[in-house]
C-alpha atoms as a PDB file:
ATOM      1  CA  UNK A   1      13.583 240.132  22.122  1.00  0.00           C
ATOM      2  CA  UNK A   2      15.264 243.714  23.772  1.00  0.00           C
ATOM      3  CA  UNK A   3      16.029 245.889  21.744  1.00  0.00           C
ATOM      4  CA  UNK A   4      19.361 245.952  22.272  1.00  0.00           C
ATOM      5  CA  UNK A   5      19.674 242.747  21.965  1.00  0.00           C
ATOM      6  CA  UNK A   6      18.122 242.524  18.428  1.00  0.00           C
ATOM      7  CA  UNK A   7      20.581 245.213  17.233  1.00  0.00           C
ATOM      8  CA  UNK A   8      23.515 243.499  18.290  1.00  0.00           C
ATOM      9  CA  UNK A   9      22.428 240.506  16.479  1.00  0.00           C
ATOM     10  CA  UNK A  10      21.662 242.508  13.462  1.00  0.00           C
ATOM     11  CA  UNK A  11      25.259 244.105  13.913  1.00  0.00           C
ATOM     12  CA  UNK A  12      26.984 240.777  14.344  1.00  0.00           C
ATOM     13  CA  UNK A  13      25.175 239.126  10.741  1.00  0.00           C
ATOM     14  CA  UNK A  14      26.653 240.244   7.605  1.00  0.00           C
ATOM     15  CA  UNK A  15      24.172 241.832   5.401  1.00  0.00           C
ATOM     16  CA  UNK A  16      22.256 240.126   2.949  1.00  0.00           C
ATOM     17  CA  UNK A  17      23.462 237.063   4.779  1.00  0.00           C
ATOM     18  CA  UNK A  18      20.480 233.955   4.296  1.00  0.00           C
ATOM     19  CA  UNK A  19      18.588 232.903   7.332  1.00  0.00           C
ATOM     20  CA  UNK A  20      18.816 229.262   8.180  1.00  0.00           C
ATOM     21  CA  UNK A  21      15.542 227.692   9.338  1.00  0.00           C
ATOM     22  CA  UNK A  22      15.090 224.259  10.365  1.00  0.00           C
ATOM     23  CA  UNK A  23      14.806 221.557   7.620  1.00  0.00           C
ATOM     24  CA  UNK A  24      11.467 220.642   6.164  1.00  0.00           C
ATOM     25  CA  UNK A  25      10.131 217.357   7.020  1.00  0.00           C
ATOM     26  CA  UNK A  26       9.073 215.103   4.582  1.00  0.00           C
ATOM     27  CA  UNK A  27       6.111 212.831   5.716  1.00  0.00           C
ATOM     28  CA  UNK A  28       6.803 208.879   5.423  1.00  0.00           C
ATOM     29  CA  UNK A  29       5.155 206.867   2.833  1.00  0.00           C
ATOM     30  CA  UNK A  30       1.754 205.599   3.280  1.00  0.00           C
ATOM     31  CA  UNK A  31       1.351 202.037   3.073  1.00  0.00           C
ATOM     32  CA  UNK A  32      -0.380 201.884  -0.592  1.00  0.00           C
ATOM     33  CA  UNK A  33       3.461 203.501  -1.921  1.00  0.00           C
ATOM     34  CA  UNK A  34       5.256 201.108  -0.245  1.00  0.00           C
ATOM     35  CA  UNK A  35       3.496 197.997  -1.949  1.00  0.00           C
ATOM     36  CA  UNK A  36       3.905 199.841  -5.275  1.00  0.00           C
ATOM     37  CA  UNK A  37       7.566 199.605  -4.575  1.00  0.00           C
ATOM     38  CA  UNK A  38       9.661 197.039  -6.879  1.00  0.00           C
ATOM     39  CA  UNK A  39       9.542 193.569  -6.884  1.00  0.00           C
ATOM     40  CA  UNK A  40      13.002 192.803  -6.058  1.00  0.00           C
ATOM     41  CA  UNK A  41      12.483 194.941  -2.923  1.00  0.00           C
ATOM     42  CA  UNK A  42       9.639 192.847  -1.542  1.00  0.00           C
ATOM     43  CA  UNK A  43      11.190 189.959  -2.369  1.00  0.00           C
ATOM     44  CA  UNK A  44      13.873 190.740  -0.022  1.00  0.00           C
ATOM     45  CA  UNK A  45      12.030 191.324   2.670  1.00  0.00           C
ATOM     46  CA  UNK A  46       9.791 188.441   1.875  1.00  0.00           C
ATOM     47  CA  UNK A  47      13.384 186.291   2.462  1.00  0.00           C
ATOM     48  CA  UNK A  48      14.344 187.998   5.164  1.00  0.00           C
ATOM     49  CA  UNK A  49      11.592 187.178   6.679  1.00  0.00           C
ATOM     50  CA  UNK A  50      11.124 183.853   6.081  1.00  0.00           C
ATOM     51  CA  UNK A  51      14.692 182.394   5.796  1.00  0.00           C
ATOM     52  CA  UNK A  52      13.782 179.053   6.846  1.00  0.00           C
ATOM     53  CA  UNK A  53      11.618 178.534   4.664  1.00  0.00           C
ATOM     54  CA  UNK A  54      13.417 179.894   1.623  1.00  0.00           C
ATOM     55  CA  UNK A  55      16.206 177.508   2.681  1.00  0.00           C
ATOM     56  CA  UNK A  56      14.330 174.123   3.260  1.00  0.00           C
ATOM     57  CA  UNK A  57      12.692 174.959  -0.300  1.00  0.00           C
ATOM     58  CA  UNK A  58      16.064 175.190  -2.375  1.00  0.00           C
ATOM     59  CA  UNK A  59      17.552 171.842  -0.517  1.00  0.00           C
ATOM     60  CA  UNK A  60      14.112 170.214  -1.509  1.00  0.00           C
ATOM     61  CA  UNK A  61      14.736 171.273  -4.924  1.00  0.00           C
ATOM     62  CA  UNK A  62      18.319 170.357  -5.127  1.00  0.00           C
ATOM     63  CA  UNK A  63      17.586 167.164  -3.785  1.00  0.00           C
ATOM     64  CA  UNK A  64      14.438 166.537  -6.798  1.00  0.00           C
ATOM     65  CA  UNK A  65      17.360 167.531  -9.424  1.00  0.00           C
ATOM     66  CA  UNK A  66      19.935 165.009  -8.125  1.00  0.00           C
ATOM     67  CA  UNK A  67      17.430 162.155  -7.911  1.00  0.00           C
ATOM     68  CA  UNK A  68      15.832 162.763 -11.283  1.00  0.00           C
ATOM     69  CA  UNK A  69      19.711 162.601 -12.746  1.00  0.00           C
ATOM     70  CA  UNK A  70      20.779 159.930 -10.969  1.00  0.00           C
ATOM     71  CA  UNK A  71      17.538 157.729 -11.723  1.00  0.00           C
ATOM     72  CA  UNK A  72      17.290 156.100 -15.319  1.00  0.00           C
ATOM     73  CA  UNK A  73      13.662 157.073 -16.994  1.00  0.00           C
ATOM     74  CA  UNK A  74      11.386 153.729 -16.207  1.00  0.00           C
ATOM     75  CA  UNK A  75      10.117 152.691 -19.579  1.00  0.00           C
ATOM     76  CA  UNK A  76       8.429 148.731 -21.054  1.00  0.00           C
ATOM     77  CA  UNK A  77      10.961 146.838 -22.953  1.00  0.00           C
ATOM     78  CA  UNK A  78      10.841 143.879 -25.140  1.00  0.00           C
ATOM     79  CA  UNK A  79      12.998 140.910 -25.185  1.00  0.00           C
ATOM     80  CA  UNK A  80      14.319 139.818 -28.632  1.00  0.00           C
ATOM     81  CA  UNK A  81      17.393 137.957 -30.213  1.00  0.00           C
ATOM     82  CA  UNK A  82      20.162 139.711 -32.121  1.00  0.00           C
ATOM     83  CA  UNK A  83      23.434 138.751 -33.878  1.00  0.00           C
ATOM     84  CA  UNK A  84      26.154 138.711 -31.140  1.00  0.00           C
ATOM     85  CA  UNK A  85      28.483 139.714 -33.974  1.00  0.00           C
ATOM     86  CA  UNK A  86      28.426 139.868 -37.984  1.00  0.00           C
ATOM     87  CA  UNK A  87      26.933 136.685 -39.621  1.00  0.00           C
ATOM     88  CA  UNK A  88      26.978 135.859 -43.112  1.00  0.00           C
ATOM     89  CA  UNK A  89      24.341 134.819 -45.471  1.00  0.00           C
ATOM     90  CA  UNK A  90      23.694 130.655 -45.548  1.00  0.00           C
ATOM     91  CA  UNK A  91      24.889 129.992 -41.963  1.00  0.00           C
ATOM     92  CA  UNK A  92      23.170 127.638 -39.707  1.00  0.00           C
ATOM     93  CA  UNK A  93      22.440 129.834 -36.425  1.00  0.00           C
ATOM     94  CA  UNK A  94      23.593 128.468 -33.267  1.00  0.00           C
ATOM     95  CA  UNK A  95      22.922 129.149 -29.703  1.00  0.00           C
ATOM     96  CA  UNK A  96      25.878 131.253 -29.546  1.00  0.00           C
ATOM     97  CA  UNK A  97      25.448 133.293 -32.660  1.00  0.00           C
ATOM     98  CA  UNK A  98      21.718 134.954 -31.787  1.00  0.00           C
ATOM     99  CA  UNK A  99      22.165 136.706 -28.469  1.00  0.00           C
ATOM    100  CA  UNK A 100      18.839 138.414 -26.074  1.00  0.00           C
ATOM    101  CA  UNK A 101      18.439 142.047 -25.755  1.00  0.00           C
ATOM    102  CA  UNK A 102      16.135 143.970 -24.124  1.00  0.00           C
ATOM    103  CA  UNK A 103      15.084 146.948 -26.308  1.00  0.00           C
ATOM    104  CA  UNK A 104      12.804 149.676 -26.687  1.00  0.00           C
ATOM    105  CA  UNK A 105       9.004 148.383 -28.374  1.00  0.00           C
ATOM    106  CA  UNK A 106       9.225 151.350 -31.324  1.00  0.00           C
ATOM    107  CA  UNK A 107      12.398 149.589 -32.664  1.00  0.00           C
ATOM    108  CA  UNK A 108      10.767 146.183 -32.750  1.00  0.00           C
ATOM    109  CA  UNK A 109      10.143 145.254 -36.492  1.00  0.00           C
ATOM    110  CA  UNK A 110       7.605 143.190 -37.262  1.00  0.00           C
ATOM    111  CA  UNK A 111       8.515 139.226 -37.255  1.00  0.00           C
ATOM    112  CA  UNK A 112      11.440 139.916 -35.314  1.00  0.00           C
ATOM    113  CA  UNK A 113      12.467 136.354 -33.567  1.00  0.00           C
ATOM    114  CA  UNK A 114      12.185 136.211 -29.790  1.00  0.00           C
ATOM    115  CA  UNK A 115      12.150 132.465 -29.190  1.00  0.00           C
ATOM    116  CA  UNK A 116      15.139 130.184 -29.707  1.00  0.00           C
ATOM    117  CA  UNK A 117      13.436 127.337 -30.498  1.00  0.00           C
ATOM    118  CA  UNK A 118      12.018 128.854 -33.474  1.00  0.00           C
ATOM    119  CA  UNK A 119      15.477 129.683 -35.195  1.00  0.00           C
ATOM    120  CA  UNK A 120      18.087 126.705 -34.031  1.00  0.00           C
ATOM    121  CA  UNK A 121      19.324 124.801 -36.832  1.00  0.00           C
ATOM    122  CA  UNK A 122      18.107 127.744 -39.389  1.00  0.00           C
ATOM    123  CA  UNK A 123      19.795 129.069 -42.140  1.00  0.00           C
ATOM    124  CA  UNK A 124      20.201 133.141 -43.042  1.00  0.00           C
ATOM    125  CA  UNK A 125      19.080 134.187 -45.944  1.00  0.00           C
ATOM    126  CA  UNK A 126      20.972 137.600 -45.928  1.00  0.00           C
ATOM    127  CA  UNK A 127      23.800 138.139 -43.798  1.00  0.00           C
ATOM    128  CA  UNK A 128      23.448 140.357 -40.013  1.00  0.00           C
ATOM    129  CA  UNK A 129      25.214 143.171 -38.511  1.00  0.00           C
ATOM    130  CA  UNK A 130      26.196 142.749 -34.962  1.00  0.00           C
ATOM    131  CA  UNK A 131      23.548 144.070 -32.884  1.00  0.00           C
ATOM    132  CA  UNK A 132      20.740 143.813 -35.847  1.00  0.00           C
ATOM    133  CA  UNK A 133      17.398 142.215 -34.517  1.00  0.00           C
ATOM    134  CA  UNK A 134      16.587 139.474 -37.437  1.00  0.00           C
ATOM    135  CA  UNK A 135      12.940 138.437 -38.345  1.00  0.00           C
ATOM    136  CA  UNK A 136      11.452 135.401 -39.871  1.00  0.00           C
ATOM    137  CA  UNK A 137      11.825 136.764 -43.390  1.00  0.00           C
ATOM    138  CA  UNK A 138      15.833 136.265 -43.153  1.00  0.00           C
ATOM    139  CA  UNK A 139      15.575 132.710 -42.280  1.00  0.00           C
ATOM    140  CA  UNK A 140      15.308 130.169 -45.296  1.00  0.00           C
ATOM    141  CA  UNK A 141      11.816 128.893 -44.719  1.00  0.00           C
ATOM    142  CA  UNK A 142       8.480 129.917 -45.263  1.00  0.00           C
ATOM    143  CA  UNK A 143       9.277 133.491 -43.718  1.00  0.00           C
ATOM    144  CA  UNK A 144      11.361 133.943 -47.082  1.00  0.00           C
ATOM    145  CA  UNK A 145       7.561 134.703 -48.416  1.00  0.00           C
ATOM    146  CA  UNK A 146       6.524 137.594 -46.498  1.00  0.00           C
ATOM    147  CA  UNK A 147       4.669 139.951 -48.435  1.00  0.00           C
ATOM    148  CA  UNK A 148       5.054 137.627 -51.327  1.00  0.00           C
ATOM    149  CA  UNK A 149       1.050 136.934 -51.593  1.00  0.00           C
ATOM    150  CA  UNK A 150      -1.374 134.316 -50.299  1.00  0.00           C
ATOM    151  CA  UNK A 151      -0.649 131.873 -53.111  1.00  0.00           C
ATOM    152  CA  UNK A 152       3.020 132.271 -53.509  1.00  0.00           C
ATOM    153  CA  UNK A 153       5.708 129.386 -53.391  1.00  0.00           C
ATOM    154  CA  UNK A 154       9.265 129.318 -52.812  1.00  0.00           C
ATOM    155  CA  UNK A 155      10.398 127.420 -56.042  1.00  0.00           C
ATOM    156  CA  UNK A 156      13.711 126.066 -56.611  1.00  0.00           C
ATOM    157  CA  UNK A 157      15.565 126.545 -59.880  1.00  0.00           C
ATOM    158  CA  UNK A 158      18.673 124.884 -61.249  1.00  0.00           C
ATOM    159  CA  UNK A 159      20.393 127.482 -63.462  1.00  0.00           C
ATOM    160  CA  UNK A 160      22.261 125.776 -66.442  1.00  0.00           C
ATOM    161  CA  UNK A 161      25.194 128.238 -66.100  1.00  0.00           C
ATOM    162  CA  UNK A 162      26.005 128.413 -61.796  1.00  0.00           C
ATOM    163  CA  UNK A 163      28.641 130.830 -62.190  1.00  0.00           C
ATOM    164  CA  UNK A 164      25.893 133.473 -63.243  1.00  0.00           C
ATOM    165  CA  UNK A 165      24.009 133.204 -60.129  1.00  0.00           C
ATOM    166  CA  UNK A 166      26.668 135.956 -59.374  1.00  0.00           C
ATOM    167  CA  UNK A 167      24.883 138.316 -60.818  1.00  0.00           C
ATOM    168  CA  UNK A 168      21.863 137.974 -58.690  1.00  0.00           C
ATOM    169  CA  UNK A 169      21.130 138.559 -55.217  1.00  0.00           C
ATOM    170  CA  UNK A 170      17.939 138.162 -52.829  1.00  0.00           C
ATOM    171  CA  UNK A 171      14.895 140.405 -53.868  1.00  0.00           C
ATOM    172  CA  UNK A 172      15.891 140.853 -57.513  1.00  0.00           C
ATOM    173  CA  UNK A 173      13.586 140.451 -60.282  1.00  0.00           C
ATOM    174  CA  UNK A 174      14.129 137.994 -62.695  1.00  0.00           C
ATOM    175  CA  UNK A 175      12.587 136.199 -65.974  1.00  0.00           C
ATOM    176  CA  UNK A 176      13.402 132.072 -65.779  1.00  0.00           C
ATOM    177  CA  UNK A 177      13.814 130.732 -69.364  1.00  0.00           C
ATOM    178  CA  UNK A 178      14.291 127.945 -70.801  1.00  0.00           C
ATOM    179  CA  UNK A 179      15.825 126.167 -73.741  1.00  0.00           C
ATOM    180  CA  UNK A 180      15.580 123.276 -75.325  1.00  0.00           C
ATOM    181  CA  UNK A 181      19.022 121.483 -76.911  1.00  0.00           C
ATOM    182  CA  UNK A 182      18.142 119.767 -80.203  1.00  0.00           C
ATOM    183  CA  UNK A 183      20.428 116.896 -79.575  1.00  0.00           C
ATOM    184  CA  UNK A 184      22.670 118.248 -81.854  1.00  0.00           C
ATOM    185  CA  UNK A 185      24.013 120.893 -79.961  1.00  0.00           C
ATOM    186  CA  UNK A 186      21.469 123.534 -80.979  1.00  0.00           C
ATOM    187  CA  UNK A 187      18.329 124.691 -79.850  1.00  0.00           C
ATOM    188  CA  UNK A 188      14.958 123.170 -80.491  1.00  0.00           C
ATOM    189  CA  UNK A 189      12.619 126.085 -80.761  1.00  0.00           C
ATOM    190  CA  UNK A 190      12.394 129.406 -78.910  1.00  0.00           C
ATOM    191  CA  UNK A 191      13.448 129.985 -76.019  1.00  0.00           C
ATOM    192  CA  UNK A 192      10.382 129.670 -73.192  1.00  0.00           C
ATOM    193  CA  UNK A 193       9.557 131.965 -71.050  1.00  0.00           C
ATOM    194  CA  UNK A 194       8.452 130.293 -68.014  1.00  0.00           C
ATOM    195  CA  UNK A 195       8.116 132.489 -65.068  1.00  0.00           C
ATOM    196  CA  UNK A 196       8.229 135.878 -65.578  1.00  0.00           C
ATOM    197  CA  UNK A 197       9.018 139.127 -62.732  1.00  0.00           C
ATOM    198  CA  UNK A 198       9.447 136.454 -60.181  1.00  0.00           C
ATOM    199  CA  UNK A 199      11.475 137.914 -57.133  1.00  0.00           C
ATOM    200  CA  UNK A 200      14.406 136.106 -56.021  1.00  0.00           C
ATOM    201  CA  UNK A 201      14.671 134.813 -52.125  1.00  0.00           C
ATOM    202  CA  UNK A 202      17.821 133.197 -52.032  1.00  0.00           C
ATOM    203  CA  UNK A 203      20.749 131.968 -53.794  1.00  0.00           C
ATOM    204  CA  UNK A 204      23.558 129.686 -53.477  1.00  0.00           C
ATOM    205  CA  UNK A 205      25.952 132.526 -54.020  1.00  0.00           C
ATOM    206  CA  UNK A 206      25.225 133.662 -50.750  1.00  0.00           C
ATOM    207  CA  UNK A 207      26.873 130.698 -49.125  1.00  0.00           C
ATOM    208  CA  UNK A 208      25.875 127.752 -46.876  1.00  0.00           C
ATOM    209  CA  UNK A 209      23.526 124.716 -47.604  1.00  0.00           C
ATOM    210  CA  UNK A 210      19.959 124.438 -47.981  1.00  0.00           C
ATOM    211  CA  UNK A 211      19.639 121.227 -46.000  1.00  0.00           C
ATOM    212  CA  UNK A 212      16.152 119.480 -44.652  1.00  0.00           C
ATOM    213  CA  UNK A 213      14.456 122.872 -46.181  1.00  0.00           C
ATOM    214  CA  UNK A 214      15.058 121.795 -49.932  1.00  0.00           C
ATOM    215  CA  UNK A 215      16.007 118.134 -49.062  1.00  0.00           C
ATOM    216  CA  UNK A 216      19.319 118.351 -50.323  1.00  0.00           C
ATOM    217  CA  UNK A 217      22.444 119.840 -50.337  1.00  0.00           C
ATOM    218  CA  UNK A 218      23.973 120.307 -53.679  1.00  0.00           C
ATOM    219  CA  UNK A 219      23.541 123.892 -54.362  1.00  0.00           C
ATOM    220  CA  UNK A 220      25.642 124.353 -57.116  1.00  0.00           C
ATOM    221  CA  UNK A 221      23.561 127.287 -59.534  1.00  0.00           C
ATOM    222  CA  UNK A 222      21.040 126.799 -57.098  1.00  0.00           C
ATOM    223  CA  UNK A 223      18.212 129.938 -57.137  1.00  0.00           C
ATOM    224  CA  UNK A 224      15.250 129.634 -54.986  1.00  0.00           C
ATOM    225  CA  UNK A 225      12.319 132.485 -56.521  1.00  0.00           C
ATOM    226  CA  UNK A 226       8.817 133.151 -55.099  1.00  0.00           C
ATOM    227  CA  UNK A 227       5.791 131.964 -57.820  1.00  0.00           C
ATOM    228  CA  UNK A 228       2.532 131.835 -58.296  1.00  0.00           C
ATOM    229  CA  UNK A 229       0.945 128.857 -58.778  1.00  0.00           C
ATOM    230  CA  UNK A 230       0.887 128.612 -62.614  1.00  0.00           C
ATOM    231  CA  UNK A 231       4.263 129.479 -62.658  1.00  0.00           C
ATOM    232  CA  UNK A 232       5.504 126.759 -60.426  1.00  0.00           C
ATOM    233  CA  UNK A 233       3.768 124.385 -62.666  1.00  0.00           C
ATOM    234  CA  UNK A 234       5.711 125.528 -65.036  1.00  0.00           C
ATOM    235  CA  UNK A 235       9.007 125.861 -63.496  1.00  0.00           C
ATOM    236  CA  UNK A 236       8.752 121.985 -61.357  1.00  0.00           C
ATOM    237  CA  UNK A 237      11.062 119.426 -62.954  1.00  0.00           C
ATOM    238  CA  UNK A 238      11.264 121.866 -65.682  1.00  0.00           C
ATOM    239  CA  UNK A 239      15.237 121.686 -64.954  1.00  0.00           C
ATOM    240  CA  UNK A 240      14.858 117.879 -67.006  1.00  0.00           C
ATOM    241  CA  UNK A 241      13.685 119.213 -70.187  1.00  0.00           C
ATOM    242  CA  UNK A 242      16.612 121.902 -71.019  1.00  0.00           C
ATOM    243  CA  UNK A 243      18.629 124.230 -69.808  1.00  0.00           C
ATOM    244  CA  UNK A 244      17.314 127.087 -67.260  1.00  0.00           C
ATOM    245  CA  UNK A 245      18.723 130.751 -67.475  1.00  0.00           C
ATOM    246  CA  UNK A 246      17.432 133.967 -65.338  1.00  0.00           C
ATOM    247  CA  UNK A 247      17.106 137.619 -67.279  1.00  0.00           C
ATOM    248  CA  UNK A 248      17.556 140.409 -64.665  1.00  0.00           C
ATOM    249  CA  UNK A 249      14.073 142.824 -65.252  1.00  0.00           C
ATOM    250  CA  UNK A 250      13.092 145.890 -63.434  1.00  0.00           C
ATOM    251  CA  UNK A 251      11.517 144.905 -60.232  1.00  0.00           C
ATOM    252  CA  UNK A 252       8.084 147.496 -61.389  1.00  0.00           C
ATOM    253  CA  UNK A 253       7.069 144.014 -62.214  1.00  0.00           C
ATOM    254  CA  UNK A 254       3.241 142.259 -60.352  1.00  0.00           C
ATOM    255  CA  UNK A 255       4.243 140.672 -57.324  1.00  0.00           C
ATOM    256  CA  UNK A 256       4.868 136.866 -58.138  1.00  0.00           C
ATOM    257  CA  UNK A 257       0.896 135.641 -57.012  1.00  0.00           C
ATOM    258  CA  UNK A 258      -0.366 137.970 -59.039  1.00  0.00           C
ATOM    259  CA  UNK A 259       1.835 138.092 -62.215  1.00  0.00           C
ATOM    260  CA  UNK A 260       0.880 135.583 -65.110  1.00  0.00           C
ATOM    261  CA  UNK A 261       3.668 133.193 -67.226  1.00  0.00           C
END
């Protein structure tokens, strides 16, 4: 530069005035920064490009969700009969009053009655909630002594006093005694105890007849308890001697095939 040129520039710039200089660079990032960038970034440009792809993958998705939803899951279930509505104790079940349901196995108890044939004409021995599944052991029959041992009977009872068969209901424990009349209106001895912590399966109190499964149907102070073998000895015909009476005991009692007189 002249220098007369140079001193008019110097004479045209205040003093002390900065000198610009052209702005510093900075280099681009390398590759390796880039990839250390955040995830949200890359996924970005991961969508951008690919957009198709991103797209057909939700709608696949979407579509999975709504069919799961709309499909009910596919699972085994078991026909069985259950009380079309509430049924009370002693009725004789007709066609119309057991009803088939298709239900889940895992609520399946055991003996529960899937064939019509096998309860027409059958009486309850405890009464049904609409919906309930029954089994064998509510039926008057020889389901009534389920769990009752090998050797147990369903023995009927004739209870000298029928309006105390109140008291009792199905799967009580009870003591049948008897008494002897002196035929002078007083006893003739002490009373017997003839069967004792004998479970009770049905009653007359809870309504309907016995029919063909006792071979009659006067029911009147009618009890029907589960025995062993000694005790129904004891308590057949035993009605003819005297006058039967029940004694309500705690049911920590021996099961009836086991328990003695």
């Amino acid at each position: 530069m002249p220098a007369s040129t140079a001193s008019k520039f110097r004479r045209g710039r205040p003093r002390n005035a900065p000198i610009h200089t052209p702005a510093t660079r900075h280099p681009a990032p390398s590759r390796a920064h880039a990839a250390r960038g955040p995830l949200p970034a890359r996924a970005r440009a991961w969508l951008l490009r690919n957009r198709r792809l991103a797209v057909a993958l939700l709608l696949c998705l979407a579509a999975g969700i709504s069919v799961h939803q709309l499909t009910p899951p596919s699972e085994t279930k078991i026909q069985v009969l259950v009380a079309a509505r509430d049924l009370p104790a002693g009725l004789a079940v007709a066609k119309s009053d057991l009803v088939p349901r298709a239900v889940p196995p895992e609520v399946v108890p055991a003996g529960a009655l899937r064939d019509w044939q096998d309860v027409q004409g059958r009486q309850l021995a405890a009464p049904l909630s609409s919906g309930q599944i029954p089994t064998d052991a509510q039926l008057l029959g020889p389901g009534l002594l389920t769990g009752a041992g090998a050797e147990a009977a369903a023995v009927p009872v004739r209870l000298a006093d029928p309006s105390s068969i109140q008291l009792v209901s199905a799967g009580q424990v009870v003591n049948i005694v008897l008494t002897v009349s002196d035929g002078l209106g007083g006893t003739g001895g002490k009373p017997e105890t003839l069967a004792a912590g004998v479970p009770v399966l049905w009653t007359s109190a809870q309504g309907g007849k016995t029919g063909d499964w006792l071979g009659t149907s006067d029911t009147d102070g009618l009890m029907v308890v589960a025995a062993n073998p000694a005790q129904a000895e004891k308590l057949a015909g035993a009605s003819t001697r005297g006058k039967l009476f029940f004694v309500l005991v705690p049911s920590a009692h021996r099961p009836a095939a086991q328990a003695g007189p």
